[in-house]
ModelCIF file with pLDDT and N, C-alpha, C, O atoms, coordinates in Angstrom:
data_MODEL
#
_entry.id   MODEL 
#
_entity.id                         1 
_entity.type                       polymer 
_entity.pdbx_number_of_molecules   1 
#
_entity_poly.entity_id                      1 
_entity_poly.type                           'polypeptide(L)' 
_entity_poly.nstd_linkage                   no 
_entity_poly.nstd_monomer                   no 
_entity_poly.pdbx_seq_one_letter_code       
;(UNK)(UNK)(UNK)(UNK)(UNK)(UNK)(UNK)(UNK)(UNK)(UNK)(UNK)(UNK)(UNK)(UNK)(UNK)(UNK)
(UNK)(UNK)(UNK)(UNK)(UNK)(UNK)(UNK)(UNK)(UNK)(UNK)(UNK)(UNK)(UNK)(UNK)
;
_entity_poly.pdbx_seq_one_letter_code_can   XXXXXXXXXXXXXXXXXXXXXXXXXXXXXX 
_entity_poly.pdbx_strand_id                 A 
#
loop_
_entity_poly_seq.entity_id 
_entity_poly_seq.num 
_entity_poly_seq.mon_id 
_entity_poly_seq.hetero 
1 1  UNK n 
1 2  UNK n 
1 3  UNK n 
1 4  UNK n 
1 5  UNK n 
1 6  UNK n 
1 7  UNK n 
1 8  UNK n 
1 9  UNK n 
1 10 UNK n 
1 11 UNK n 
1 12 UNK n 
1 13 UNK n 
1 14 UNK n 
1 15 UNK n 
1 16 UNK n 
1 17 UNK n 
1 18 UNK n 
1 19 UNK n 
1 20 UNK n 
1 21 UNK n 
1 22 UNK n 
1 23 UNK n 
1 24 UNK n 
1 25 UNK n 
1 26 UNK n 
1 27 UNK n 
1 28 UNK n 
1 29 UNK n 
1 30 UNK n 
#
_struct_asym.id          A 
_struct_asym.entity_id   1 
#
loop_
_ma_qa_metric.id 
_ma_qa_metric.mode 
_ma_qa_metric.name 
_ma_qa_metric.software_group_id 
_ma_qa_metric.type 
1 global pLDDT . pLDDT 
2 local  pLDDT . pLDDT 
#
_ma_qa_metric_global.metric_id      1 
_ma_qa_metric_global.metric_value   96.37 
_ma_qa_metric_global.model_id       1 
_ma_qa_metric_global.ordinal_id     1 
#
loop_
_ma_qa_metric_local.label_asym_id 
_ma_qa_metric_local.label_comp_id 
_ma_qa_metric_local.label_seq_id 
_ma_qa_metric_local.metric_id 
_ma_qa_metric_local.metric_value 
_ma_qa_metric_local.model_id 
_ma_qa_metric_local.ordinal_id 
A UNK 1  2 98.00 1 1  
A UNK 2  2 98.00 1 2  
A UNK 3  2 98.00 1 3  
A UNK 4  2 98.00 1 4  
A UNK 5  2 98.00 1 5  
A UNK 6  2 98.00 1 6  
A UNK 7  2 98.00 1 7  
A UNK 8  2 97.00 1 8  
A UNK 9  2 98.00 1 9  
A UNK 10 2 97.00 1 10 
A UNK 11 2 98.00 1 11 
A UNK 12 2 98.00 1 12 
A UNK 13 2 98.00 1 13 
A UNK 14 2 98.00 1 14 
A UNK 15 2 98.00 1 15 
A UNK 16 2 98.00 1 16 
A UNK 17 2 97.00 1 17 
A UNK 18 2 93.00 1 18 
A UNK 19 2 85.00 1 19 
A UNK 20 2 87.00 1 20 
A UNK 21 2 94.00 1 21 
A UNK 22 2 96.00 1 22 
A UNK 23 2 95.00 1 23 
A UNK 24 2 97.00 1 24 
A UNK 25 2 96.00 1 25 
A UNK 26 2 97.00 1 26 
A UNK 27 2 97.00 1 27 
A UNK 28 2 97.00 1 28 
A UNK 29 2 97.00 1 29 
A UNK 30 2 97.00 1 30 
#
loop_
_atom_site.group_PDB 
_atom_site.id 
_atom_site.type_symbol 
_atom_site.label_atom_id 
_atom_site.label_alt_id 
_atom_site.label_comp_id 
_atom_site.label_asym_id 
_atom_site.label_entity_id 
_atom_site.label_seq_id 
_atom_site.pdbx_PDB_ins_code 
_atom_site.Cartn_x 
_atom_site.Cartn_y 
_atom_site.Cartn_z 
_atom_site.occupancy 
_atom_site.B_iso_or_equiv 
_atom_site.pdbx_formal_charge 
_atom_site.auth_seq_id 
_atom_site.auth_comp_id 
_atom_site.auth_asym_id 
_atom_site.auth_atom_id 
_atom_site.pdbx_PDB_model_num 
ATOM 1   N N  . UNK A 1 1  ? -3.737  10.747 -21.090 1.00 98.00 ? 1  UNK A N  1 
ATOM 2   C CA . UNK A 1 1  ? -2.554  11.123 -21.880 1.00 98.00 ? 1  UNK A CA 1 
ATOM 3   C C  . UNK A 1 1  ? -2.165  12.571 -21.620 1.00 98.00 ? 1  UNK A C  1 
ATOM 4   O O  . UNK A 1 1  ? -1.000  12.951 -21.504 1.00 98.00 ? 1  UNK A O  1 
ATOM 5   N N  . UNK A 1 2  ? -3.487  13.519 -21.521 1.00 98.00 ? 2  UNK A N  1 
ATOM 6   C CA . UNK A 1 2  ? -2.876  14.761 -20.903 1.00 98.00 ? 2  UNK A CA 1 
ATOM 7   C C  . UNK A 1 2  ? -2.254  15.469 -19.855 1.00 98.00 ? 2  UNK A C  1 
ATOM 8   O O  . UNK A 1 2  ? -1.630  16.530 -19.844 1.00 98.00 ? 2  UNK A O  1 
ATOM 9   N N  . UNK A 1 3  ? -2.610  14.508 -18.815 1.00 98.00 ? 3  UNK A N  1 
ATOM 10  C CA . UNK A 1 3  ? -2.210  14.516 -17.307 1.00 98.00 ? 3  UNK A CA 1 
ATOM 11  C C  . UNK A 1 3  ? -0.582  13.996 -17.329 1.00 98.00 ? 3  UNK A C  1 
ATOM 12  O O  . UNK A 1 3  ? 0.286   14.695 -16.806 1.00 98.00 ? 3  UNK A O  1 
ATOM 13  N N  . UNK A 1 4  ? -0.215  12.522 -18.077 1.00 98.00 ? 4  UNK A N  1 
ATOM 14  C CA . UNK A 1 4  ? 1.166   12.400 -18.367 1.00 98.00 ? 4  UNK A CA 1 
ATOM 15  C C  . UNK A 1 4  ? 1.933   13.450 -19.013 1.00 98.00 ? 4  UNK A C  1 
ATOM 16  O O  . UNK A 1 4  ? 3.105   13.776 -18.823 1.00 98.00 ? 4  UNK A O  1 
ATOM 17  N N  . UNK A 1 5  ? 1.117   13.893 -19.763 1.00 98.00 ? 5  UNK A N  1 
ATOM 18  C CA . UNK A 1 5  ? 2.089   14.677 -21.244 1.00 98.00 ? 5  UNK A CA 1 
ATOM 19  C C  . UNK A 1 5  ? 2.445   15.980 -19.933 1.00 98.00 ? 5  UNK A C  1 
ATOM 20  O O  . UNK A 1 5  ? 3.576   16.432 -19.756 1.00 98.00 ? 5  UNK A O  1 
ATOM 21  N N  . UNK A 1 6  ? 1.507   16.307 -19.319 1.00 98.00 ? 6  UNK A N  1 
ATOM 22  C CA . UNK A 1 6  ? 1.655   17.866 -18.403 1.00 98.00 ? 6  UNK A CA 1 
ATOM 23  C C  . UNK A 1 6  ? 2.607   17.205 -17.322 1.00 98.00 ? 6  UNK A C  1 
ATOM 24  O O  . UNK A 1 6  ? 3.506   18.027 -17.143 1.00 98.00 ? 6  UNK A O  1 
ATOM 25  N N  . UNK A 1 7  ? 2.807   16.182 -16.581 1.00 98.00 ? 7  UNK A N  1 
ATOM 26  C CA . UNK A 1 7  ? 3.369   15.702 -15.445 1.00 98.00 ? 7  UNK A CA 1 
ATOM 27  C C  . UNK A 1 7  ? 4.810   15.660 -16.545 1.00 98.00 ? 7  UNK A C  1 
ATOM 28  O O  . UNK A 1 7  ? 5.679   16.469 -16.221 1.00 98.00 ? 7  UNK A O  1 
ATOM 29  N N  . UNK A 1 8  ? 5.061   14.959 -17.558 1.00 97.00 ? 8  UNK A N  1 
ATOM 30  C CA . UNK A 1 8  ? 6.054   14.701 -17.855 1.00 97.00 ? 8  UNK A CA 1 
ATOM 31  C C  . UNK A 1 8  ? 6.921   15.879 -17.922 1.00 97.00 ? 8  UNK A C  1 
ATOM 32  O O  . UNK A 1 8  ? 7.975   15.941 -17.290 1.00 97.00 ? 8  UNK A O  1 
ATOM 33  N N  . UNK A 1 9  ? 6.352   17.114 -18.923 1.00 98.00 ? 9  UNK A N  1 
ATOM 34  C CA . UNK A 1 9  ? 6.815   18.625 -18.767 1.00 98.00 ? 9  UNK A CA 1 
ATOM 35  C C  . UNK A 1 9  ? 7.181   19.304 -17.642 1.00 98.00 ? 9  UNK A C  1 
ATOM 36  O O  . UNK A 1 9  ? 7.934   20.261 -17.819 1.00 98.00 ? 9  UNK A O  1 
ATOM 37  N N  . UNK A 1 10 ? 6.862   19.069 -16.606 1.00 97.00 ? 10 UNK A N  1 
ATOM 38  C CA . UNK A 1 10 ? 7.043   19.271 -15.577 1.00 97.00 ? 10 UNK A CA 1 
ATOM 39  C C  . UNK A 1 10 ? 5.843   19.795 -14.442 1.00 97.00 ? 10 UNK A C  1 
ATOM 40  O O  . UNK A 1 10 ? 6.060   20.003 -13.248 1.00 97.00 ? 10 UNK A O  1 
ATOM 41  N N  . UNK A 1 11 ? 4.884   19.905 -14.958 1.00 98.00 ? 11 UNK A N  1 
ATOM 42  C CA . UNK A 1 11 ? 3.237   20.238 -13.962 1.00 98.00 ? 11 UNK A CA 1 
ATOM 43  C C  . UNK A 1 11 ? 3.220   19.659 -13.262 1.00 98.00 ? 11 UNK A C  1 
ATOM 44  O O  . UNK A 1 11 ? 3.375   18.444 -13.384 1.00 98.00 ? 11 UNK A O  1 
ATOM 45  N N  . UNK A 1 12 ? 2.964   20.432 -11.875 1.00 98.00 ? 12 UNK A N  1 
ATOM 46  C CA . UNK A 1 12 ? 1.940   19.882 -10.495 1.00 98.00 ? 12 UNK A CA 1 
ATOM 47  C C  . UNK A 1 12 ? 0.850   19.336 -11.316 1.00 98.00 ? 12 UNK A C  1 
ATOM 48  O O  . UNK A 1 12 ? 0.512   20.191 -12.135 1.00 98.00 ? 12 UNK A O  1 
ATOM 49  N N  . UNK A 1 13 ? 0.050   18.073 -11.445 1.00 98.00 ? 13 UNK A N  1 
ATOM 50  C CA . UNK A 1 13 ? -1.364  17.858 -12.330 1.00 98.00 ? 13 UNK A CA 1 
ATOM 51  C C  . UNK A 1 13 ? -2.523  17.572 -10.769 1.00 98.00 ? 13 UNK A C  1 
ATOM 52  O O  . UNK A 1 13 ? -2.284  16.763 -9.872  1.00 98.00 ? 13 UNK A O  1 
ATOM 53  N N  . UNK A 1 14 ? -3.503  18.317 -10.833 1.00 98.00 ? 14 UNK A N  1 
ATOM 54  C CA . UNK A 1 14 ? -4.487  17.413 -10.714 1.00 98.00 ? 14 UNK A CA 1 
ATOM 55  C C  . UNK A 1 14 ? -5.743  17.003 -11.555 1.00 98.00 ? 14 UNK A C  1 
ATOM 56  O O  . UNK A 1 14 ? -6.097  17.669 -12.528 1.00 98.00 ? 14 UNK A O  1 
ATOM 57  N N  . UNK A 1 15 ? -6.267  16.107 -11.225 1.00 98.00 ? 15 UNK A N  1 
ATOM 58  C CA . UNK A 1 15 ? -7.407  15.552 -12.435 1.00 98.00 ? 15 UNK A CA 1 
ATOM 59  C C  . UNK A 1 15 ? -8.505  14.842 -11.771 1.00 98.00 ? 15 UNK A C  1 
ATOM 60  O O  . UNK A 1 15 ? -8.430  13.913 -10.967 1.00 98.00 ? 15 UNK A O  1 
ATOM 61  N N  . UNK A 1 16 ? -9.778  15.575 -12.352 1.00 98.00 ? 16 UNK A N  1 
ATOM 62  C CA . UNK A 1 16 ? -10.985 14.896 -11.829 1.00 98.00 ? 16 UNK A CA 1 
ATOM 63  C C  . UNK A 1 16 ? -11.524 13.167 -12.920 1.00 98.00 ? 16 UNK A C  1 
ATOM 64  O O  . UNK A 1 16 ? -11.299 12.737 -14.051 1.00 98.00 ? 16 UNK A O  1 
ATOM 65  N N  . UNK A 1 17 ? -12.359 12.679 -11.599 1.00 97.00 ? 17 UNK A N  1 
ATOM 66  C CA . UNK A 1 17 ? -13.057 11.565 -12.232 1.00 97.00 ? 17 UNK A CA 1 
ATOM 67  C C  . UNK A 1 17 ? -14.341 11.298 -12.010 1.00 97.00 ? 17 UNK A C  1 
ATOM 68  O O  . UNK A 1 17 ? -14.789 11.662 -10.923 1.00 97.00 ? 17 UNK A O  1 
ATOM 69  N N  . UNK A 1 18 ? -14.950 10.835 -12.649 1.00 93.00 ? 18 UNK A N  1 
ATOM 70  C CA . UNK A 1 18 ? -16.489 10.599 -12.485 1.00 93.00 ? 18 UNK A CA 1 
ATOM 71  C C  . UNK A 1 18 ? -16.616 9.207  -11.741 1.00 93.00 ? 18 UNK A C  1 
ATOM 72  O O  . UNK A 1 18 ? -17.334 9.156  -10.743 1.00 93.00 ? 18 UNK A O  1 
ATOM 73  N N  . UNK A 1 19 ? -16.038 8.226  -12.125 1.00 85.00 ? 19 UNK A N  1 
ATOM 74  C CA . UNK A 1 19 ? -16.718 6.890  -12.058 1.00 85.00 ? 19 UNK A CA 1 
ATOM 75  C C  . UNK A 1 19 ? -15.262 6.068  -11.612 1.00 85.00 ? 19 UNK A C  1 
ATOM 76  O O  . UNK A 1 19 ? -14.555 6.650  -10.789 1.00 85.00 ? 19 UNK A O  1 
ATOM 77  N N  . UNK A 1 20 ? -14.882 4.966  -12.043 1.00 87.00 ? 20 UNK A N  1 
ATOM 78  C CA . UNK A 1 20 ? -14.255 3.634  -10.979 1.00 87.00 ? 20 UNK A CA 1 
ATOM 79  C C  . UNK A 1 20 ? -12.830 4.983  -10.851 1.00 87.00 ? 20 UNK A C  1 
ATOM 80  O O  . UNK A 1 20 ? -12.281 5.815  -11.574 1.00 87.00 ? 20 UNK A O  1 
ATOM 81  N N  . UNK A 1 21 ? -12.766 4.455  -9.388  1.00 94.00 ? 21 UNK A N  1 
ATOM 82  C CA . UNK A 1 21 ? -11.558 5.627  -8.746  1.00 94.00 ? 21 UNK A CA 1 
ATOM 83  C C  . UNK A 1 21 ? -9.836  4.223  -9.173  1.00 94.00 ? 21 UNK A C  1 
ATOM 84  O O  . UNK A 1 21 ? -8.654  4.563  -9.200  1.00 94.00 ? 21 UNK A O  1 
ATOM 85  N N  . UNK A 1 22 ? -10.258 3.133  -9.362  1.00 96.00 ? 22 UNK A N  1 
ATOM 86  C CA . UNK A 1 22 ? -9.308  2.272  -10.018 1.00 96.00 ? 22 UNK A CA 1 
ATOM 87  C C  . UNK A 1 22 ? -8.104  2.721  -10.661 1.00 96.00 ? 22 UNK A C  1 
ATOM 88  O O  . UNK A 1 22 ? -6.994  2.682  -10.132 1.00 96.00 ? 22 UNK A O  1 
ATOM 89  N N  . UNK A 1 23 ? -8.441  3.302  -12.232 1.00 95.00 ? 23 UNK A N  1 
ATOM 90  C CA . UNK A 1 23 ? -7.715  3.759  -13.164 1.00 95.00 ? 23 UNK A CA 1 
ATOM 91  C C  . UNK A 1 23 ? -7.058  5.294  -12.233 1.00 95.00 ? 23 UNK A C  1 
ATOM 92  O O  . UNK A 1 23 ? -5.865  5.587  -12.307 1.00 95.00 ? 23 UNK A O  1 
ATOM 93  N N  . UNK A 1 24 ? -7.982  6.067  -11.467 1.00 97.00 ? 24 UNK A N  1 
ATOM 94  C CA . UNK A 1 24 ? -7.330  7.236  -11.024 1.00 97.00 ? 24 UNK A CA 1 
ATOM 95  C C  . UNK A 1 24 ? -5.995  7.463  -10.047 1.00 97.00 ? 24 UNK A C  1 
ATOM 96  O O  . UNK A 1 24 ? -5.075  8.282  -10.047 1.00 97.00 ? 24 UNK A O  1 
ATOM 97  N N  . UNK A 1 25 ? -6.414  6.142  -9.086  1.00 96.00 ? 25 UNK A N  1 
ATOM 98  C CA . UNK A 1 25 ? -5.258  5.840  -8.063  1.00 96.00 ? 25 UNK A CA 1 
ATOM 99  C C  . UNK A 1 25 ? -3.969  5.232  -9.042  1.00 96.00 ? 25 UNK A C  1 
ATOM 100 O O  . UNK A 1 25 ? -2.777  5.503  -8.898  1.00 96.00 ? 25 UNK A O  1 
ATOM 101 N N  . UNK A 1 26 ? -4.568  4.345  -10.061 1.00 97.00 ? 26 UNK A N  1 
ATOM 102 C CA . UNK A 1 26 ? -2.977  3.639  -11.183 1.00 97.00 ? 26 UNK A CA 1 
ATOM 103 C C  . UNK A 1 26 ? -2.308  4.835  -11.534 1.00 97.00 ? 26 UNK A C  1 
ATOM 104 O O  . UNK A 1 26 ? -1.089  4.934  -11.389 1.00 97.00 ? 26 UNK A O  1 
ATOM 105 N N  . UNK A 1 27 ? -3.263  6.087  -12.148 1.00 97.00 ? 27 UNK A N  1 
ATOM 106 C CA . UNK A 1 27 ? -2.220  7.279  -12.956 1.00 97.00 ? 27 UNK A CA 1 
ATOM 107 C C  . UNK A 1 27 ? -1.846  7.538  -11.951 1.00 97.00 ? 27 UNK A C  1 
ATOM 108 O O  . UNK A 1 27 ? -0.630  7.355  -11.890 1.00 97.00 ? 27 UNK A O  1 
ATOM 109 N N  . UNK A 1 28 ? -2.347  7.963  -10.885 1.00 97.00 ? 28 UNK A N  1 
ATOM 110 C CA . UNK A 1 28 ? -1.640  8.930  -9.617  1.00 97.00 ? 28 UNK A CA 1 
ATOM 111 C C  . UNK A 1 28 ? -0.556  8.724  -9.308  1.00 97.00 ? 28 UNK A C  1 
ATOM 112 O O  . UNK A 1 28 ? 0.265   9.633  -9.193  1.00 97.00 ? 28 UNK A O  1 
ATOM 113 N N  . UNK A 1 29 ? -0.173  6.975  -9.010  1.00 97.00 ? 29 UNK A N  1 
ATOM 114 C CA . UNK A 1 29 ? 0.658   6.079  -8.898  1.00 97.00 ? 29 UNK A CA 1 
ATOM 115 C C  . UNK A 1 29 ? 2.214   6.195  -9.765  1.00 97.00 ? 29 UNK A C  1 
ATOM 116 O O  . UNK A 1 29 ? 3.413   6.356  -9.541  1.00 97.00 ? 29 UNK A O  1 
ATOM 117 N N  . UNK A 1 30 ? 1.152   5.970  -11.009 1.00 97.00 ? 30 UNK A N  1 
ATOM 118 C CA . UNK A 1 30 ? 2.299   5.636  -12.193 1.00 97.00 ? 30 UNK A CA 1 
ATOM 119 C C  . UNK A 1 30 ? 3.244   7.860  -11.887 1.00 97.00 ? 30 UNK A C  1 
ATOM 120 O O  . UNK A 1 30 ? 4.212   8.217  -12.558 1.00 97.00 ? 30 UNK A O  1 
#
């Protein structure tokens, strides 16, 4: 939700993950 809320405002985001890279490639995506 924070990565949207900052992308939506207008931020370059990047964001780390620990575990299934799944959900990370969907936000990247979305």
């Amino acid at each position: 939700a924070i990565v949207r809320r900052l992308a939506t405002d207008g931020a370059k985001v990047a964001f780390t993950y620990a575990a299934s890279r799944a959900p990370a490639d969907q936000l990247r995506s979305e």
